[in-house]
Structure formats: C-alpha cells, structure tokens
Protein backbone atom coordinates (compact mmCIF):
# COMPACT_ATOMS: atom_id res chain seq x y z
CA UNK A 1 0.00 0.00 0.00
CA UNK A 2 1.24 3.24 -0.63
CA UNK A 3 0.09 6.55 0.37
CA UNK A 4 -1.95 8.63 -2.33
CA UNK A 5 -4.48 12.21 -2.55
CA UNK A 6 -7.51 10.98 -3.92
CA UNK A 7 -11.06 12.72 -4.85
CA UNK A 8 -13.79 10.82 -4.27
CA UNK A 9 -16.37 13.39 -5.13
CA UNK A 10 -16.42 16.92 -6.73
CA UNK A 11 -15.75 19.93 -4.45
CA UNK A 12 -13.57 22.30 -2.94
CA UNK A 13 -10.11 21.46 -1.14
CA UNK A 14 -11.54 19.82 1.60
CA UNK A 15 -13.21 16.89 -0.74
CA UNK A 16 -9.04 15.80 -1.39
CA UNK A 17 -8.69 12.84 0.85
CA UNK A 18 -5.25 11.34 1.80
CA UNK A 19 -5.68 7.45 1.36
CA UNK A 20 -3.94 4.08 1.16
CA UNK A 21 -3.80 2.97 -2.07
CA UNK A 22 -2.72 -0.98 -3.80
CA UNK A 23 -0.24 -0.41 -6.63
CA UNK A 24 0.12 -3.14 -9.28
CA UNK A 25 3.16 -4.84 -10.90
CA UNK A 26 3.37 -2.88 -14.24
CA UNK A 27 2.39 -4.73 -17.51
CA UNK A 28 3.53 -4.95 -20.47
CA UNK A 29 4.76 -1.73 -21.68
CA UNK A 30 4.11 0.12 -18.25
CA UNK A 31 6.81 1.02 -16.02
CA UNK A 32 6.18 1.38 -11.65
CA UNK A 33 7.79 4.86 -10.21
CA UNK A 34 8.31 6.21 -7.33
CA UNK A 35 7.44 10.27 -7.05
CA UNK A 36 9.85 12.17 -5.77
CA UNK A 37 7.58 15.38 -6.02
CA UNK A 38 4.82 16.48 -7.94
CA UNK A 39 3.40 19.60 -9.83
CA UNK A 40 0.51 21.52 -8.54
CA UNK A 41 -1.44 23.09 -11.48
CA UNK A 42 -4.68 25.26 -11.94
CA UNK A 43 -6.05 22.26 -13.87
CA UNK A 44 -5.91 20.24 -10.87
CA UNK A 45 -8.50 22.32 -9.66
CA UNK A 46 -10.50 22.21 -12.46
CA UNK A 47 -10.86 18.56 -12.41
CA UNK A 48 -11.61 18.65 -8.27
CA UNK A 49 -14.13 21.00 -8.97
CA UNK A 50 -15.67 19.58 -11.14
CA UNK A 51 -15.32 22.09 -14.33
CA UNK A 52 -13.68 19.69 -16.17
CA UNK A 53 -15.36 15.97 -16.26
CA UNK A 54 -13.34 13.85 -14.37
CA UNK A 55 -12.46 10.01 -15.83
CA UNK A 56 -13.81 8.05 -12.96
CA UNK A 57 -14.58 8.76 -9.52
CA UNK A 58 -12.31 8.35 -7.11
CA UNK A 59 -9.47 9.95 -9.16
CA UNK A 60 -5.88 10.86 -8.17
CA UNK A 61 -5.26 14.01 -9.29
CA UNK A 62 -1.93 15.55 -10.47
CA UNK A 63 -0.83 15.47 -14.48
CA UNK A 64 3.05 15.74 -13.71
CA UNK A 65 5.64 14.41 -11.40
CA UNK A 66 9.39 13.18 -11.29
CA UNK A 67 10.51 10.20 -9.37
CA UNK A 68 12.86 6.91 -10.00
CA UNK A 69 12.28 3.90 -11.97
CA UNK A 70 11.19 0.91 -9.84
CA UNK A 71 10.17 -2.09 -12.03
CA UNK A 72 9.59 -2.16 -15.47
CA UNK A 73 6.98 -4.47 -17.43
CA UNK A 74 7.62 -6.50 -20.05
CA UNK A 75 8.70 -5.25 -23.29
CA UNK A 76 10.11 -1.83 -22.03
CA UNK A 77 13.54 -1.67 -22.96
CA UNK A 78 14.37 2.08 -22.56
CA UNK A 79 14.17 2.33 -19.02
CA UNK A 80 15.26 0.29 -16.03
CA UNK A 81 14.71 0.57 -12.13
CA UNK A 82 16.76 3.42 -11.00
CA UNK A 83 16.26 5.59 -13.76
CA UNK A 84 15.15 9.48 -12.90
CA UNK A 85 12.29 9.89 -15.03
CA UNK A 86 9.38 13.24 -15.42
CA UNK A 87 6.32 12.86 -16.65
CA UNK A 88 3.14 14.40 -17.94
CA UNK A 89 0.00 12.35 -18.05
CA UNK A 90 -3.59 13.06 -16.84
CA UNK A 91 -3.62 12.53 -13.44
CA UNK A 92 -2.04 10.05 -10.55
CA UNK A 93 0.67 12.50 -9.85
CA UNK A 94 -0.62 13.15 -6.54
CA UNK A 95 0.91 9.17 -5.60
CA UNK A 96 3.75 8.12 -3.87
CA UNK A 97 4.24 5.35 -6.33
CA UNK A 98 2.15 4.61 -9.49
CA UNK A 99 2.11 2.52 -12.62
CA UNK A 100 2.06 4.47 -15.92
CA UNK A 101 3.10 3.86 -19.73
CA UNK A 102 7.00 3.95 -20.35
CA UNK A 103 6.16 6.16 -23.34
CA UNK A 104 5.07 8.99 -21.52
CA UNK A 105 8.35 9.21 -19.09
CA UNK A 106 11.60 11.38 -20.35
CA UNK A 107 14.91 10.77 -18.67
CA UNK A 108 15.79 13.06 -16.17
CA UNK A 109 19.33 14.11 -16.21
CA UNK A 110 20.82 14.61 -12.80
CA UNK A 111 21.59 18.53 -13.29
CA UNK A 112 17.69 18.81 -13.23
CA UNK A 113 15.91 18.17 -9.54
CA UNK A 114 13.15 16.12 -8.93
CA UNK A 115 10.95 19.37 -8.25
CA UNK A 116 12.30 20.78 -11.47
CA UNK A 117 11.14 18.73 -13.34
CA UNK A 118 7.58 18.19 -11.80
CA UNK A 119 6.90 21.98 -11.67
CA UNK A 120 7.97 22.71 -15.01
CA UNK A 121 6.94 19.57 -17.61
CA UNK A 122 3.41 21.05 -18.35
CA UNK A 123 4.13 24.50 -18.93
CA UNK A 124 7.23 23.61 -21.05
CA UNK A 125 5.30 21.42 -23.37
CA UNK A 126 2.81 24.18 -23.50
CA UNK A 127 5.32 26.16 -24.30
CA UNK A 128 7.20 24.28 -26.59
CA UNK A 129 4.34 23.51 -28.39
CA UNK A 130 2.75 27.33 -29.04
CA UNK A 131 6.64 28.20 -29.80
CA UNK A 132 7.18 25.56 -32.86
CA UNK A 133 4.12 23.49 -33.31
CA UNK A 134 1.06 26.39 -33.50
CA UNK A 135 3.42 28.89 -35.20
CA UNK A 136 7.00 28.92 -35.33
CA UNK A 137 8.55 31.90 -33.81
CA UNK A 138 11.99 32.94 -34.86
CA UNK A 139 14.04 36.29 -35.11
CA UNK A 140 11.87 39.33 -36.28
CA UNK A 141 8.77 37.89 -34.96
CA UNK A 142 6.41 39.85 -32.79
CA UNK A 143 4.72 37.86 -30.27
CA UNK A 144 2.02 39.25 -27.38
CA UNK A 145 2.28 37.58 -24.35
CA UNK A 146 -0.82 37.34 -21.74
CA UNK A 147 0.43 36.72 -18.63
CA UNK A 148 3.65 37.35 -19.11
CA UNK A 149 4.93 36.17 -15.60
CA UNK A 150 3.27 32.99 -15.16
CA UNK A 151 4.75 29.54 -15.20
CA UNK A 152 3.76 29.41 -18.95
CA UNK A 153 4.44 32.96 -19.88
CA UNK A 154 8.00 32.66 -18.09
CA UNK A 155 8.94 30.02 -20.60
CA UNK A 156 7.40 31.38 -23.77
CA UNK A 157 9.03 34.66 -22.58
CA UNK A 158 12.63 33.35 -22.06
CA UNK A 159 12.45 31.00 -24.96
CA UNK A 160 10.69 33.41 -27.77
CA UNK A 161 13.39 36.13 -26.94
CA UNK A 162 16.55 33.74 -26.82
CA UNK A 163 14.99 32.97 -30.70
CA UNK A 164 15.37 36.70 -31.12
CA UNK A 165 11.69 37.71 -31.18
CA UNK A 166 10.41 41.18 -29.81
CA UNK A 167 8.50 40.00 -26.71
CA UNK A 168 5.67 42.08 -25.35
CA UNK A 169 4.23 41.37 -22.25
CA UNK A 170 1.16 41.74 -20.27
CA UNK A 171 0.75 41.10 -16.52
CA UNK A 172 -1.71 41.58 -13.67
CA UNK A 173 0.14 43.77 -11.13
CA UNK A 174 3.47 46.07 -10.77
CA UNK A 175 4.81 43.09 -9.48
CA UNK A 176 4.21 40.39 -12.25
CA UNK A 177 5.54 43.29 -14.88
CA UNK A 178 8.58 43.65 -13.02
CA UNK A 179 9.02 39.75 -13.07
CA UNK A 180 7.82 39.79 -16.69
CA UNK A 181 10.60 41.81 -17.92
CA UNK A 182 13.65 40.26 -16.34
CA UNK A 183 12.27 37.45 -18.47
C-alpha cells in the first residue's frame, strides 16, 4: 500500500482525501515509479471541482511528477529501475508510487531536480508547443504575451526572446511586470 491524494467526489479542497492505495506490478509496456515530487497546477483544480469531467470517480489528481524507476513491465527496454524519469500524463501525480506507460516518461538528467522537473513539464510542453508546433517563432517575430509572468508565460518569454523575437508582455500587477521583464 502506498500513500496517495484521492477525490472521491467533486468539491472544494476539503473533498481531497489522503488514502492508502494498492499499486500493481506494471504490464507490459508500463513502467512502476516512485514520485519524488509532484506539480501543482490550476487544472488540478478544475478537475476537483468539477469544471472539467473527471475520468472516474475516485481519481488521483496531479498530471506531472518526477521520481525513480522501480520495475519495469515487459517489453520496455528504454528504461530500467533506477532511472530518474518526469512525466506528464492526466492525473495520478498526486501518488507516492504509481504505474504508468513507459512512453510517456523522459529521462531526467541529474543537473535537473526532482521538483524541477515536476513543476515545469506542463508548462514547457505548452510552451514548446505554441513556440514551434502552433506557429513557429523565430528572429523578427512579434509575439504578445498574456500573462507574461506565469509559469507558462515565463517560458514562452525566455524562450521566444533567446529565438530573437520582440516580446511584449502583459501582466496583472506592478509586481508580475517587473518579473515579466527580467524574463
């Protein structure tokens, strides 16, 4: 049994319940990991809430983590127990240990911390994708930024001007400007 935060209905905070969960033996394919630490997102609270459906009832909530390899089902050849691995994947983050495809884990290299990489693999896909899949920014493009100093703005921010785009920002506060533009 290992410790998990589950939802067993729809609700506010206080409908997250801190269980005792079974964890299998992964299949084929599948790989068992430990978390190490996971990342807290706005979406998490969506799917609590109930704005966004969730898949079954009780759920574990939490789309990204990091954490260590510790037995891998048949078939899986690129990773083995002891491997650092992130992850994003709709929900079970919130887990000390779960069971999860081996497709959807990236090596973690050691110059990256477990709470690195859990705070930071959904908002750098985001990223990554508006930068080069949606439209690919490069030098002399002009991109607006909404929320320039959030987790995903940060990124886009960083990443659009080291391309050698003109980045213009918007932000909620003094504050989140100043942030904004040392970014």
């Amino acid at each position: 049994m290992v410790a998990a935060i589950r939802v067993h209905k729809v609700g506010g905070p206080e409908v997250l319940t801190y269980d005792d969960i079974e964890v299998g033996a992964p299949g084929a394919g599948q790989i068992r990991v430990k978390n190490r630490a996971c990342g807290v997102n706005f979406i998490d609270t969506y799917f609590r809430s109930g704005l966004y459906p969730a898949p079954q009832m009780p759920f574990i909530p939490g789309n990204e983590a990091a954490g260590d390899v510790v037995a891998v089902g048949e078939g899986v050849k690129d990773f083995k127990g002891g491997d650092r691995i992130t992850y994003v994947i709709t929900h079970g983050g919130y887990s000390a240990e779960r069971v999860m495809p081996a497709e959807r884990a990236v090596k973690l290299p050691e110059a990256i911390s477990y709470e690195q990489a859990a705070g930071m693999m959904l908002k750098g896909m985001t990223a990554r994708y508006l930068l080069r899949s949606v439209y690919k920014v490069e030098k002399g493009t002009t991109l607006l930024m909404h929320a320039a100093a959030g987790g995903v703005g940060t990124i886009i921010c960083q990443w659009a001007s080291s391309l050698g785009a003109t980045v213009i920002g918007t932000a909620g506060s003094k504050e989140k400007a100043e942030l904004a533009k040392a970014n």
